[in-house]
Protein backbone atom coordinates (compact mmCIF):
# COMPACT_ATOMS: atom_id res chain seq x y z
CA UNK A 1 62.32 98.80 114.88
CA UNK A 2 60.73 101.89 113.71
CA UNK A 3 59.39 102.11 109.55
CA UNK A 4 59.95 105.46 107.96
CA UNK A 5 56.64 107.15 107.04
CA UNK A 6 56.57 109.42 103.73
CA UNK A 7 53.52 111.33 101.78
CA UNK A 8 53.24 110.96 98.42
CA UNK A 9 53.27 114.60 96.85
CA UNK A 10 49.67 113.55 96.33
CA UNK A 11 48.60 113.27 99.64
CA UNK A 12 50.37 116.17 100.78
CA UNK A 13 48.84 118.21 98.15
CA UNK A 14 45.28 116.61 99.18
CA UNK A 15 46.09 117.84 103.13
CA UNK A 16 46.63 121.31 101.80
CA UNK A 17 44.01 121.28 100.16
CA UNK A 18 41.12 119.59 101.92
CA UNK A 19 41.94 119.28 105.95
CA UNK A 20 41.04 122.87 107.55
CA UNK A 21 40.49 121.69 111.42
CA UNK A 22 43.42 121.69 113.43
CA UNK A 23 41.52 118.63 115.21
CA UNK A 24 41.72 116.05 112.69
CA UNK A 25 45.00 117.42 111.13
CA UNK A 26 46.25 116.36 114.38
CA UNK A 27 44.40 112.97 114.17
CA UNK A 28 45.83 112.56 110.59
CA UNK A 29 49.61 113.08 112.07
CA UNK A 30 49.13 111.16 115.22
CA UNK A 31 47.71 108.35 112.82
CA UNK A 32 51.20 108.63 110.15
CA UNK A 33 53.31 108.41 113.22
CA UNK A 34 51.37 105.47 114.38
CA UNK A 35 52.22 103.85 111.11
CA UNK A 36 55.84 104.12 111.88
CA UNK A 37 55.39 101.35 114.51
CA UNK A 38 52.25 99.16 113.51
CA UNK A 39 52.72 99.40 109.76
CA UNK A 40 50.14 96.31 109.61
CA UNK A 41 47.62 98.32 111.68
CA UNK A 42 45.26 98.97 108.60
CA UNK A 43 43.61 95.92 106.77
CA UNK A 44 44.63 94.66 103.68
CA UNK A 45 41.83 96.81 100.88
CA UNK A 46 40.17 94.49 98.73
CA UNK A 47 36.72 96.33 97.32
CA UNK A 48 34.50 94.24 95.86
CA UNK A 49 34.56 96.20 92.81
CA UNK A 50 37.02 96.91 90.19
CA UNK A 51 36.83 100.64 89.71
CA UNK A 52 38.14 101.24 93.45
CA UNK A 53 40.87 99.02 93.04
CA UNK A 54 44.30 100.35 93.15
CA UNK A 55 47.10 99.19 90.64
CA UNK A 56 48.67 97.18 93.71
CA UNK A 57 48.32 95.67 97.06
CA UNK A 58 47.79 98.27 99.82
CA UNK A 59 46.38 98.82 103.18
CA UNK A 60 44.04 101.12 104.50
CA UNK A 61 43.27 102.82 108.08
CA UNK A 62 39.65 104.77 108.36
CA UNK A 63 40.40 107.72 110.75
CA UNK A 64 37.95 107.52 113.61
CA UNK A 65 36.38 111.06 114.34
CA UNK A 66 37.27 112.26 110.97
CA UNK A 67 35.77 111.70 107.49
CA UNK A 68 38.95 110.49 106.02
CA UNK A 69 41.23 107.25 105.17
CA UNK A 70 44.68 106.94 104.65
CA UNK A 71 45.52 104.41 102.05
CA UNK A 72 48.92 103.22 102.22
CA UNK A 73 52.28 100.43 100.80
CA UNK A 74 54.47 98.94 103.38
CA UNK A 75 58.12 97.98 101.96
CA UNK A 76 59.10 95.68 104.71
CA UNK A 77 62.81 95.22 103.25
CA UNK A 78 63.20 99.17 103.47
CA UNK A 79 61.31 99.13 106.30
CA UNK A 80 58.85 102.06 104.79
CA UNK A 81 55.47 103.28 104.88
CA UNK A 82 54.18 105.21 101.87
CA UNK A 83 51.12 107.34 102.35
CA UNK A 84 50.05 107.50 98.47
CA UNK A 85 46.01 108.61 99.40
CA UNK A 86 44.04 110.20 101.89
CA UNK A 87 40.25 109.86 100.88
CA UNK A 88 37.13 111.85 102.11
CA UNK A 89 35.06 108.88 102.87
CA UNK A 90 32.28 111.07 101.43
CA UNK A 91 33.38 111.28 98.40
CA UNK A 92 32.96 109.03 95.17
CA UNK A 93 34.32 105.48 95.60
CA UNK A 94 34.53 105.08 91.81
CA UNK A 95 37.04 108.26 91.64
CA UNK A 96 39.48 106.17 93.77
CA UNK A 97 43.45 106.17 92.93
CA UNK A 98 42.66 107.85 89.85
CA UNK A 99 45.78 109.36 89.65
CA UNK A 100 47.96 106.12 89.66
């Protein structure tokens, strides 16, 4: 059976604001829909270091052909997917989830 797939406002917010090419805003929705059936598709994250640590367990998925990463909670009883971050992997690993 299918998982729901939501954005956080956050995420949402960081689409607006950051994804201009129809290309990988196409890759980013193919890859939420994908969550909807393979919510376990993305490893477990675990950094090494503290500072990119989220406040909880999550997964991740890197976007191939893109510069970005959706982080993201599975709730198996309510059989969701919660897309709280999308990351420019260029950007500062020390700035992740900074607005948990």
């Amino acid at each position: 059976m299918a998982y729901a797939v939501e954005l956080t406002e956050y995420a949402e917010s960081f689409l607006l604001d950051n994804v201009t090419s129809e290309r990988v805003l196409e890759r980013i929705e193919r890859s939420v829909e994908m969550l909807a059936e393979y919510p376990e598709a993305g490893p477990s994250y675990n950094p090494d270091y503290a500072a990119a640590r989220p406040p909880f367990p999550c997964r991740y998925l890197p976007l191939s052909d893109t510069p970005f990463t959706l982080y993201y909670l599975t709730d198996d009883e309510a059989q969701l997917v919660t897309v709280f971050d999308i990351e420019w992997t260029a950007g500062d690993p020390r700035a992740r989830f900074t607005f948990v």
